[in-house]
N, C-alpha and C. Protein backbone atom coordinates (compact mmCIF):
# COMPACT_ATOMS: atom_id res chain seq x y z
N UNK A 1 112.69 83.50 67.34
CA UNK A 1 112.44 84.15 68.62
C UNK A 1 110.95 84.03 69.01
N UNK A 2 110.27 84.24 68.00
CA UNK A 2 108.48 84.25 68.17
C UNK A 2 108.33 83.21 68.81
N UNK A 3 109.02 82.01 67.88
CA UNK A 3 108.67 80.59 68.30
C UNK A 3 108.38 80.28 69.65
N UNK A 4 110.05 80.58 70.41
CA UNK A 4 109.99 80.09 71.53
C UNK A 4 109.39 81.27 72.81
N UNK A 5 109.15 82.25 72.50
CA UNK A 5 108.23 82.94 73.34
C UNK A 5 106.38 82.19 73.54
N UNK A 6 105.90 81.86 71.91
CA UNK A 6 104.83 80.99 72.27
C UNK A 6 105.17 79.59 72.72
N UNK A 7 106.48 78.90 72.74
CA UNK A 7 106.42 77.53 73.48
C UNK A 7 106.45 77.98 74.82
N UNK A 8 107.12 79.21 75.62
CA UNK A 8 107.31 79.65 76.77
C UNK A 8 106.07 79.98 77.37
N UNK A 9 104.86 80.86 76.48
CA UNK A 9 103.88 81.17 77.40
C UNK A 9 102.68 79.38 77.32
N UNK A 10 103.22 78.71 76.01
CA UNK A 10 102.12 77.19 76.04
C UNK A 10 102.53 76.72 77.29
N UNK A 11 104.14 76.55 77.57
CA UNK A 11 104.85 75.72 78.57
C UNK A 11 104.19 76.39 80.07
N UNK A 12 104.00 77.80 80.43
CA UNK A 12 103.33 78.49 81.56
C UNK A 12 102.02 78.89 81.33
N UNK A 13 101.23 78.13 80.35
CA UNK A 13 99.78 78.12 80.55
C UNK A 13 99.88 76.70 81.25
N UNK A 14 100.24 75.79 80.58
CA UNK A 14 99.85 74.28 81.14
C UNK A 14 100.59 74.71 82.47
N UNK A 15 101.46 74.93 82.84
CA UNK A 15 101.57 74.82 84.55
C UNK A 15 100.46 75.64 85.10
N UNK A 16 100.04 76.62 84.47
CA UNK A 16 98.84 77.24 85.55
C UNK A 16 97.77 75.85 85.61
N UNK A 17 97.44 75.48 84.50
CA UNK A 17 96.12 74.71 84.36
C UNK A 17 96.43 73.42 85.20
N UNK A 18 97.51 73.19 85.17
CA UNK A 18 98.32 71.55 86.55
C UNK A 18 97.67 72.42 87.52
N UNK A 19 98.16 73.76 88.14
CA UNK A 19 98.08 74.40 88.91
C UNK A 19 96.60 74.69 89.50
N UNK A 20 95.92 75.01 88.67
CA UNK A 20 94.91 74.96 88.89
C UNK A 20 94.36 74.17 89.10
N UNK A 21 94.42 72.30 88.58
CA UNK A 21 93.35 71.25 88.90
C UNK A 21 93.97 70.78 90.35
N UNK A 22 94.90 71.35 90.81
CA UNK A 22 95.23 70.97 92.38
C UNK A 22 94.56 71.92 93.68
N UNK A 23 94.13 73.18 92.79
CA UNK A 23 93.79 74.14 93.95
C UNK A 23 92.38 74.07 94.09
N UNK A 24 92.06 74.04 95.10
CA UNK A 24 90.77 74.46 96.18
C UNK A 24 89.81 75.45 95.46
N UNK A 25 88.68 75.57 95.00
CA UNK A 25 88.09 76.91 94.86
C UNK A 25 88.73 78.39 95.61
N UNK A 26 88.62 78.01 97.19
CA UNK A 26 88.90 78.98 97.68
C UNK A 26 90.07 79.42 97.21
N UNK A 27 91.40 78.79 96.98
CA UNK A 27 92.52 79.06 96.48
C UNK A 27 92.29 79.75 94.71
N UNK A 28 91.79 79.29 94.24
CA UNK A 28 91.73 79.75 92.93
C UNK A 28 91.12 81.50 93.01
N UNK A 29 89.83 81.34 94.08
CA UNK A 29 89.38 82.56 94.24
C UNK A 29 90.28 83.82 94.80
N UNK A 30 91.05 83.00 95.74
CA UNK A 30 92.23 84.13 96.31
C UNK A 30 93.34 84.71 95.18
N UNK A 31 93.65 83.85 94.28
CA UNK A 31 94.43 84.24 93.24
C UNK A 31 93.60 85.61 92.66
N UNK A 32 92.13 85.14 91.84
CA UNK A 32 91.93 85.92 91.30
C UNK A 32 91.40 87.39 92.09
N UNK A 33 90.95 87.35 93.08
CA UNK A 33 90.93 88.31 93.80
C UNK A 33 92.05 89.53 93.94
N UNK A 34 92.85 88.67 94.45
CA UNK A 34 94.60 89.88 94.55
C UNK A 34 94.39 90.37 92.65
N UNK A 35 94.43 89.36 92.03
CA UNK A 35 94.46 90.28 90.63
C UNK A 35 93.50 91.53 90.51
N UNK A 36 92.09 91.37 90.55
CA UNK A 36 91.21 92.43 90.86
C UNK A 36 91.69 93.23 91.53
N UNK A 37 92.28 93.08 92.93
CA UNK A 37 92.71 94.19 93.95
C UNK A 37 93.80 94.73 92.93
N UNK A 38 95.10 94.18 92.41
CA UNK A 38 96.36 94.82 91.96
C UNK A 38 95.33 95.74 90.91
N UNK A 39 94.47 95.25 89.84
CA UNK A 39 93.45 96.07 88.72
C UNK A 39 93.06 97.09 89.61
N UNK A 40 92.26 97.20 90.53
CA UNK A 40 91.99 98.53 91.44
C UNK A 40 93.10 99.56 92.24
N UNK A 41 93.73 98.78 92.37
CA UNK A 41 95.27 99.51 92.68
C UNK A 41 95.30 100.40 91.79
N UNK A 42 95.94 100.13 90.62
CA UNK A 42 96.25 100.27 89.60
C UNK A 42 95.45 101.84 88.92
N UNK A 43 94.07 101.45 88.86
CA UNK A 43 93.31 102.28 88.03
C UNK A 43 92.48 103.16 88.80
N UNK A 44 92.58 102.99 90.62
CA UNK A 44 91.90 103.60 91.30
C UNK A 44 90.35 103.48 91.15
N UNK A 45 89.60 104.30 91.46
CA UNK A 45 87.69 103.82 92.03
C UNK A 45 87.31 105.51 90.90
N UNK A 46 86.01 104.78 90.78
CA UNK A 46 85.18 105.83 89.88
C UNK A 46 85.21 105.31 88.35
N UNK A 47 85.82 104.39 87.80
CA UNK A 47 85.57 104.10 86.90
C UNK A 47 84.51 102.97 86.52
N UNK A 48 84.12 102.74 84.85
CA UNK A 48 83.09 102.33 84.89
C UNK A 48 83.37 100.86 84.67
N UNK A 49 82.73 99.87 85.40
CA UNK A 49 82.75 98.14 85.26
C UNK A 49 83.39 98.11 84.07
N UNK A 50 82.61 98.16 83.08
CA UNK A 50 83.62 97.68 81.73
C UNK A 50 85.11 97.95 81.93
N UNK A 51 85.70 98.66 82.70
CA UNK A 51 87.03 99.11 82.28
C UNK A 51 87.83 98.26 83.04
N UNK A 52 87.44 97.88 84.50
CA UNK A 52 87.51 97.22 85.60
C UNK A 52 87.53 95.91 85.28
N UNK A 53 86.84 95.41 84.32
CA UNK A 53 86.55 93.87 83.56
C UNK A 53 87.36 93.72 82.35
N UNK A 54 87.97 94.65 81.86
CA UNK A 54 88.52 94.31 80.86
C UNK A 54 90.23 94.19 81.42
N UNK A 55 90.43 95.00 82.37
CA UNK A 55 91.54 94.57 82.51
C UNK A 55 91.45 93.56 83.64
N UNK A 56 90.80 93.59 84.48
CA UNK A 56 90.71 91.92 85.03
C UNK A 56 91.26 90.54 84.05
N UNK A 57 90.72 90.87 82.72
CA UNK A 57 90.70 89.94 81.57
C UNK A 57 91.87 89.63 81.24
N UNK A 58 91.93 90.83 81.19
CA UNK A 58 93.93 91.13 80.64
C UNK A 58 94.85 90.33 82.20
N UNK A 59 94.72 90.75 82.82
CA UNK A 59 95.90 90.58 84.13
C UNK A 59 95.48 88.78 84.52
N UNK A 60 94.15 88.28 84.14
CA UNK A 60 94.45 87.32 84.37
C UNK A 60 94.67 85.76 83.24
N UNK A 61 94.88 86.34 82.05
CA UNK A 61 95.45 86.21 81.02
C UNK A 61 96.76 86.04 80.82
N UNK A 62 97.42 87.22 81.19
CA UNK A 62 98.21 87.47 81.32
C UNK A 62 99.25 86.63 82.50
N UNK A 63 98.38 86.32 83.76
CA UNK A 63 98.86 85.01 84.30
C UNK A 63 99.11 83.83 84.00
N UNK A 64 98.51 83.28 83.18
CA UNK A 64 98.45 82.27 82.25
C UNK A 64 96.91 81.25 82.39
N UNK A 65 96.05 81.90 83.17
CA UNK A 65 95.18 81.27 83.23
C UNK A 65 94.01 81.39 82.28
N UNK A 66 92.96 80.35 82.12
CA UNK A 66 92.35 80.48 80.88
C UNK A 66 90.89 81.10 81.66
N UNK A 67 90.26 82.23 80.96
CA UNK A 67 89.45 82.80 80.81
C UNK A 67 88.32 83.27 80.07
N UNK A 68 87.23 83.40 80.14
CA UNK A 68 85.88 83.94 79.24
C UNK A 68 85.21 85.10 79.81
N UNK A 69 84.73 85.40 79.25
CA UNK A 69 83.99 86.79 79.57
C UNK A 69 82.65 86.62 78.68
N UNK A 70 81.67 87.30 79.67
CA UNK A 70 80.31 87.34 78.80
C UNK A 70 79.86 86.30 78.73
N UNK A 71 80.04 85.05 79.24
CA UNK A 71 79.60 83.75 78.97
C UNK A 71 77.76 83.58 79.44
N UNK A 72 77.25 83.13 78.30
CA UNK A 72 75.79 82.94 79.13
C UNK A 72 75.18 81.79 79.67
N UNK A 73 74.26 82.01 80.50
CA UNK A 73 74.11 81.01 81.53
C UNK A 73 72.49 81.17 81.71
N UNK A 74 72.01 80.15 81.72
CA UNK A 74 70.41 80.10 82.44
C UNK A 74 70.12 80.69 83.88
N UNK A 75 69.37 81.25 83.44
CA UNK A 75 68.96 82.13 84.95
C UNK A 75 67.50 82.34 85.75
N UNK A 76 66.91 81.71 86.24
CA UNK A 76 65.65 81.67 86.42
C UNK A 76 64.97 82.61 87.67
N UNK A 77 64.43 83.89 87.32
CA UNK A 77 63.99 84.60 88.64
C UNK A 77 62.40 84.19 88.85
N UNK A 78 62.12 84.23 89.89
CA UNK A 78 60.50 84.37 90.05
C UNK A 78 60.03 83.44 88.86
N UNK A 79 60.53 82.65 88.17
CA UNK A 79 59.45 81.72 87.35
C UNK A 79 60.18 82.27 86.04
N UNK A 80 60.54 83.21 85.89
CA UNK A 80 60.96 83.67 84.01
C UNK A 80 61.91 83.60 84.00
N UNK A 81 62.61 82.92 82.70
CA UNK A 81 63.74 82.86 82.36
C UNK A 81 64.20 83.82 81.22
């Protein structure tokens, strides 16, 4: 049973990721957006970012799309990095 639940979610990750190398930024952004909105639905306002980001993480995971969090990146303000 395990088995084919992980061939089921491998088999609906790779269609997100087809899915994804066909869509538009803007399209990709609209996806993840409604997810954020359904996460705010969901948990209502006043809570703190972390909580808001973690289930972002989850719900769009949970779509089958691939995700990172915390990733670092070069950032240069006013001259300092």
């Amino acid at each position: 049973m395990q088995n084919n639940l992980n061939h089921k979610a491998h088999k609906e990750g790779t269609k997100h990721t087809e899915d994804l190398k066909n869509m538009t930024e803007n399209e990709i952004a609209h996806k993840i957006i409604g997810l954020a909105i359904e996460v705010h639905k969901a948990l209502g306002p006043g809570l703190l970012e972390s909580a808001y980001k973690e289930c972002l993480f989850y719900k769009i995971k949970q779509a089958g799309y691939f995700v990172e969090k915390e990733k670092a990146m070069p950032l240069v303000f006013e001259g300092v990095k």
